[in-house]
Protein backbone atom coordinates (compact mmCIF):
# COMPACT_ATOMS: atom_id res chain seq x y z
CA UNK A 1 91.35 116.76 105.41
CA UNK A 2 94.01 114.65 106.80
CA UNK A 3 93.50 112.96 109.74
CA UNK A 4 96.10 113.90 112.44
CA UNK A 5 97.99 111.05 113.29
CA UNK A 6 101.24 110.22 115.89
CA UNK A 7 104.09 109.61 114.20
CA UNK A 8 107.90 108.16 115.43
CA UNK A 9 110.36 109.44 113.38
CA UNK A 10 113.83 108.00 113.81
CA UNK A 11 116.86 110.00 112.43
CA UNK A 12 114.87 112.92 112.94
CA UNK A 13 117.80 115.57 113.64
CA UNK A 14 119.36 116.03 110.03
CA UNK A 15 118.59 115.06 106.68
CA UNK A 16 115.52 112.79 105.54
CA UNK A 17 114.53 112.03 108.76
CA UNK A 18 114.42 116.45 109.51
CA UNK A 19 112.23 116.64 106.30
CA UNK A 20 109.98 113.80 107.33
CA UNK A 21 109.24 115.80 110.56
CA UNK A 22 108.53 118.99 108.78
CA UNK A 23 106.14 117.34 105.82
CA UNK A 24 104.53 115.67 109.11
CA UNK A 25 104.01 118.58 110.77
CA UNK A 26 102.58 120.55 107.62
CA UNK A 27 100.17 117.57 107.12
CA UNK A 28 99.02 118.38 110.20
CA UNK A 29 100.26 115.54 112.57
CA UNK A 30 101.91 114.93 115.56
CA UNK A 31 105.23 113.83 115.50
CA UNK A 32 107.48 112.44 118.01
CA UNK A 33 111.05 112.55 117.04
CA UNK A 34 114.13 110.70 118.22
CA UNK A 35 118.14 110.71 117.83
CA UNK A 36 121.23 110.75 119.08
CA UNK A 37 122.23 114.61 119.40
CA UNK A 38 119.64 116.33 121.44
CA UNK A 39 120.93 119.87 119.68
CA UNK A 40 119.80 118.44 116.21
CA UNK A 41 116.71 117.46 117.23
CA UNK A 42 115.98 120.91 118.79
CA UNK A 43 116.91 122.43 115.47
CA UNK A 44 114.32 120.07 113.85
CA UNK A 45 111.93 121.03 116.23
CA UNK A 46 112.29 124.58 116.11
CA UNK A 47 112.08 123.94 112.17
CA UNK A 48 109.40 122.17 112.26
CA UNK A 49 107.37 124.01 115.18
CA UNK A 50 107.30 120.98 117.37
CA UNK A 51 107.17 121.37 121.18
CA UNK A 52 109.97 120.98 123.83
CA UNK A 53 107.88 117.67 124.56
CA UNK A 54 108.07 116.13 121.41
CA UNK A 55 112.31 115.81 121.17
CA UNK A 56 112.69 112.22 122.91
CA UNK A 57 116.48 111.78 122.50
CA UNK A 58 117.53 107.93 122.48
CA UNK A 59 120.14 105.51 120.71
CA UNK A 60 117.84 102.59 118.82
CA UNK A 61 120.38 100.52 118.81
CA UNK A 62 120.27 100.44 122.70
CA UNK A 63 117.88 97.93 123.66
CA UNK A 64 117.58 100.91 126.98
CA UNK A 65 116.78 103.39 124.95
CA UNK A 66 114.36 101.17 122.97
CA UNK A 67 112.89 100.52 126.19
CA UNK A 68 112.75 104.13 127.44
CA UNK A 69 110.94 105.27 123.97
CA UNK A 70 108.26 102.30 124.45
CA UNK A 71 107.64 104.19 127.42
CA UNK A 72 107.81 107.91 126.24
CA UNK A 73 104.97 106.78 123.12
CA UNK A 74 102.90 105.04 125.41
CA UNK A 75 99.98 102.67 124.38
CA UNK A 76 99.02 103.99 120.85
CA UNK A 77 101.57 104.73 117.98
CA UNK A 78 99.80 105.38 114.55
CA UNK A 79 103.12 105.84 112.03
CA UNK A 80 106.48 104.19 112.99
CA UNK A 81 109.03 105.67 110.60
CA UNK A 82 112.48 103.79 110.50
CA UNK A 83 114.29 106.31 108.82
CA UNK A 84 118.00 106.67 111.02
CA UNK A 85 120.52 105.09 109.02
CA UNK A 86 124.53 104.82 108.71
CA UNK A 87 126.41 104.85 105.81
CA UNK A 88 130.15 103.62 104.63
CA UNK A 89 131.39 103.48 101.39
CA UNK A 90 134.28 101.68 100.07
CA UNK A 91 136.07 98.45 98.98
CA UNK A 92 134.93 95.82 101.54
CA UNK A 93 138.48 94.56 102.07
CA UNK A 94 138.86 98.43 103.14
CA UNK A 95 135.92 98.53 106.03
CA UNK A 96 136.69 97.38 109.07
CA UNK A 97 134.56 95.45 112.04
CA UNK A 98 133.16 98.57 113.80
CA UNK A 99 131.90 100.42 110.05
CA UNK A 100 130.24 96.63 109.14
CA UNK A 101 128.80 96.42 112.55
CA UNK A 102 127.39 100.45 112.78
CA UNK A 103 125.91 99.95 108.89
CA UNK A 104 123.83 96.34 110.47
CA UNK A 105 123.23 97.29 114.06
CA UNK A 106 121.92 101.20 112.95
CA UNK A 107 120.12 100.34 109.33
CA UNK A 108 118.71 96.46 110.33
CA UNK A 109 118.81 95.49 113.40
CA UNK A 110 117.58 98.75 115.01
CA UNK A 111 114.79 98.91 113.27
CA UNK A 112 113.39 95.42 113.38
CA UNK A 113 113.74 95.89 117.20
CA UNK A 114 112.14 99.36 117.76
CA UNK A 115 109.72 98.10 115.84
CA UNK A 116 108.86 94.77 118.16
CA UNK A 117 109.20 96.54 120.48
CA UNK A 118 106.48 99.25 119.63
CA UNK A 119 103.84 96.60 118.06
CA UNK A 120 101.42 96.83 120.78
CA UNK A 121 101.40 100.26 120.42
CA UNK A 122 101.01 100.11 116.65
CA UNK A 123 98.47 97.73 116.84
CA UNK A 124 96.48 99.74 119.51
CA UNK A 125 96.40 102.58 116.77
CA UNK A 126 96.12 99.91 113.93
CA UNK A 127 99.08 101.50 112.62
CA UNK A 128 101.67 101.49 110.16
CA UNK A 129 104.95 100.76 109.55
CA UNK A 130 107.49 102.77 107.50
CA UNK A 131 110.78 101.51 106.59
CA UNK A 132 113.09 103.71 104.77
CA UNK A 133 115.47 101.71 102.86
CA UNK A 134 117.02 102.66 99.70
CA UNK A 135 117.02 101.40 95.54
CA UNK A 136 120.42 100.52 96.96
CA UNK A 137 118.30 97.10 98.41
CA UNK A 138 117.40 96.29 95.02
CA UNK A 139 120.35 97.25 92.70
CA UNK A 140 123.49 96.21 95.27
CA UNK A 141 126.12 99.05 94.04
CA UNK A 142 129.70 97.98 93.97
CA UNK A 143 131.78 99.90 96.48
CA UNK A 144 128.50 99.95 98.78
CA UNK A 145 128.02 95.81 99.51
CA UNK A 146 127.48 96.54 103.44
CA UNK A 147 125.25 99.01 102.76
CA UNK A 148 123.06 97.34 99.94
CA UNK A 149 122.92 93.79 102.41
CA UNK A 150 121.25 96.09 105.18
CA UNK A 151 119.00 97.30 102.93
CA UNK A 152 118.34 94.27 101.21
CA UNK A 153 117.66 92.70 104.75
CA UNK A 154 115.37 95.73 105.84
CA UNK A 155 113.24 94.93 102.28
CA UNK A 156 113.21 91.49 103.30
CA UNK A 157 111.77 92.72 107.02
CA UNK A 158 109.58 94.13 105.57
CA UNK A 159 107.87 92.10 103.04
CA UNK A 160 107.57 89.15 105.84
CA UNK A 161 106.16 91.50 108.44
CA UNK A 162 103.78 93.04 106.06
CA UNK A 163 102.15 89.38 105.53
CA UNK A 164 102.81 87.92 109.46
CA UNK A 165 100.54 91.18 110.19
CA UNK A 166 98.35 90.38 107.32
CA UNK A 167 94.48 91.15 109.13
CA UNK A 168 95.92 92.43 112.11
CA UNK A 169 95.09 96.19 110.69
CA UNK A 170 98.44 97.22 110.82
CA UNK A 171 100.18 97.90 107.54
CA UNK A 172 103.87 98.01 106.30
CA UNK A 173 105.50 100.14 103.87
CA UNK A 174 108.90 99.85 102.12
CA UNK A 175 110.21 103.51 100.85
CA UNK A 176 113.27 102.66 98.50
CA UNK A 177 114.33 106.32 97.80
CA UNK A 178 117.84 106.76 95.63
CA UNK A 179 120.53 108.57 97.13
CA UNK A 180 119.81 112.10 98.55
CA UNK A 181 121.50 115.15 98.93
CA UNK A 182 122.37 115.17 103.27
CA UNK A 183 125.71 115.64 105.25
CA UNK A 184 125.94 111.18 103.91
CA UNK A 185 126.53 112.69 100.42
CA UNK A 186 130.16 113.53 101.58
CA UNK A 187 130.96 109.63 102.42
CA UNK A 188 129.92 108.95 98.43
CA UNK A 189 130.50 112.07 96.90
CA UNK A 190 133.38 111.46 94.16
CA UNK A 191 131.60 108.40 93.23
CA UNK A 192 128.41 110.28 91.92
CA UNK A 193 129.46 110.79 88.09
CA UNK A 194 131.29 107.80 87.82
CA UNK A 195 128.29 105.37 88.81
CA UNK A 196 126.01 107.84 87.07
CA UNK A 197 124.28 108.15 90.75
CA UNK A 198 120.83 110.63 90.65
CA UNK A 199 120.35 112.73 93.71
CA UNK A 200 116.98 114.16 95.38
CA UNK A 201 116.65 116.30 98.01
CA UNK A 202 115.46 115.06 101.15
CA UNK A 203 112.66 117.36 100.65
CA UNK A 204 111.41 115.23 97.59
CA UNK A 205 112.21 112.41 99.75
CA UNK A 206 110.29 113.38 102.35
CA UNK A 207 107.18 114.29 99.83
CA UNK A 208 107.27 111.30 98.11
CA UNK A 209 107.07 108.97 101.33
CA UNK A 210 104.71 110.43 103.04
CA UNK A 211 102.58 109.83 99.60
CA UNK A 212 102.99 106.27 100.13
CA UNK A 213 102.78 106.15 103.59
CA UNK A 214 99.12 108.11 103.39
CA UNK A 215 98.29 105.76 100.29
CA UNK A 216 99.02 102.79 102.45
CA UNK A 217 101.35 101.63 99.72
CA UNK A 218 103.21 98.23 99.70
CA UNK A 219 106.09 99.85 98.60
CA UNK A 220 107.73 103.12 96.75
CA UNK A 221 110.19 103.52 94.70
CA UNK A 222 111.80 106.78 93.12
CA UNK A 223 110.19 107.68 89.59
CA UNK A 224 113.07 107.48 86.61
CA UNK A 225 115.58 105.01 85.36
CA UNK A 226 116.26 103.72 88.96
CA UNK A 227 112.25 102.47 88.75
CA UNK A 228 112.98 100.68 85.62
CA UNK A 229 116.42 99.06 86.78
CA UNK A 230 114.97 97.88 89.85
CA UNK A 231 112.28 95.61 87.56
CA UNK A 232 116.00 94.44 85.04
CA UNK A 233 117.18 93.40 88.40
CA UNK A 234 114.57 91.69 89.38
CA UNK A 235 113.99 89.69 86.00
CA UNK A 236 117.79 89.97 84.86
CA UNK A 237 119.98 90.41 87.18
CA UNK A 238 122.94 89.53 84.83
CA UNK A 239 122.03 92.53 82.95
CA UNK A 240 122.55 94.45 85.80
CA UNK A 241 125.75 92.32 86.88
CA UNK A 242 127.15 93.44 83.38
CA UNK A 243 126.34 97.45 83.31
CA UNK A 244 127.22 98.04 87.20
CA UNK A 245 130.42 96.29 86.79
CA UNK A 246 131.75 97.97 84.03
CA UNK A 247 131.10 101.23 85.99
CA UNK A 248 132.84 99.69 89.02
CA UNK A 249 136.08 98.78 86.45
CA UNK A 250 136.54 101.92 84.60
CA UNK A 251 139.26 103.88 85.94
CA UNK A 252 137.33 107.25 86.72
CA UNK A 253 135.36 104.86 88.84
CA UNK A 254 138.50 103.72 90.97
CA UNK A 255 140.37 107.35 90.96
CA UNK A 256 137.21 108.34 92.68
CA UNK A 257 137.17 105.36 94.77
CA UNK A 258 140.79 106.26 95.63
CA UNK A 259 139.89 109.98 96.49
CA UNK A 260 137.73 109.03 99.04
CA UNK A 261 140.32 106.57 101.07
CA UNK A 262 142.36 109.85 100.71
CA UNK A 263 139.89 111.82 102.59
């Protein structure tokens, strides 16, 4: 029987961070969800069977809402999940200040705050850490460079805070799904076929995290030939350097790329 825990699920009203609360509620544990639309997180709640108390509405990039949901968790937090993230897709000479600083202040910065922030907490409940990132942290797609260096930094968060906790009893947990199939999809869509992109559902998503996060994994990555590339990256990278970039050449690959600036 699993043993219930409390969990903080960013990004909770849509998407991954909607089927994160629902696998956490059918595992039978407490979760405390936050977001920036209130109406999104009452759908998740309703979803998910959550009550009114459990919807704790906040900005984490707001050091004042930070503060606020220190507050609302009070002084034990077993499962922090960093899951809200923000997404732009495009040639980087074709993003502008504001989409660079969203992608780092929502998908890096946030969470390495929040979760400062909440350490007392976590360590009060010997805890864990979850950090969604993406395979996008490992194999930097062309066309998503912001994107992948947030990522890449949240890995990087991760693997130093998993060893400057080492003995402290609380554990971190990198979650590298690929891309999934949320309201983000439209950002990327017309680039799917043309970098031969796999999609889950945030349902598998959801599934497979909370396997690792239960497991007390190090890290989890999605089973297929993103696994695999992830280790040619690692140990050849120029391998990598020479499929990727053919797919970012070929001209499907840049009609879509043009569709998209279209939209």
């Amino acid at each position: 029987m699993t043993q219930k825990k409390t969990v903080l699920i960013t990004g909770a009203g849509s998407g991954i961070g909607r089927a994160l609360t629902m696998e956490a509620a059918r595992l039978g544990h407490v979760p405390l969800i936050t977001g920036r639309n209130r109406h999104k997180l009452e759908d998740t709640a309703t979803l998910a069977g959550l009550p009114e108390s459990a919807i704790l509405p906040a900005d984490v990039t707001l050091a004042e809402d930070r503060a606020r949901l220190v507050v609302q968790v009070g002084g034990r937090l077993d499962i922090l999940i960093n899951n809200a993230g923000c997404l732009t897709v495009g040639r980087l000479t074709d993003l502008g200040d504001a989409q660079l600083q969203a992608m780092t202040d929502t998908n890096l910065m946030a969470p390495i705050a929040l979760t400062r922030d909440l350490l007392p907490a976590l360590r009060a409940g010997q805890g864990r850490v979850a950090n969604i990132g993406s395979v996008f942290g490992d194999i930097a797609y062309p066309y998503f460079a912001a994107y992948s260096a947030t990522k890449f930094g949240l890995r990087g968060f991760s693997d130093a805070l998993r060893r400057e906790l080492s003995g402290s009893g609380v554990g971190v947990t990198y979650i590298a799904p690929r891309a999934a199939r949320t309201a983000a999809e439209s950002e990327f869509g017309a680039l799917i076929e043309p970098l031969d992109m796999t999609l889950d559902s945030a349902e598998r998503v959801a599934t497979e995290a909370w396997e690792a996060i239960r497991k007390g994994k190090r890290e989890s990555f999605p089973r297929g030939k993103e696994r695999f590339f992830v280790k040619v990256q690692r140990l050849f990278p120029q391998l990598v350097d020479r499929s990727v970039g053919a797919q970012a050449r070929a001209e499907k690959t840049i009609a879509a790329l043009d569709s998209l600036r279209r939209v």
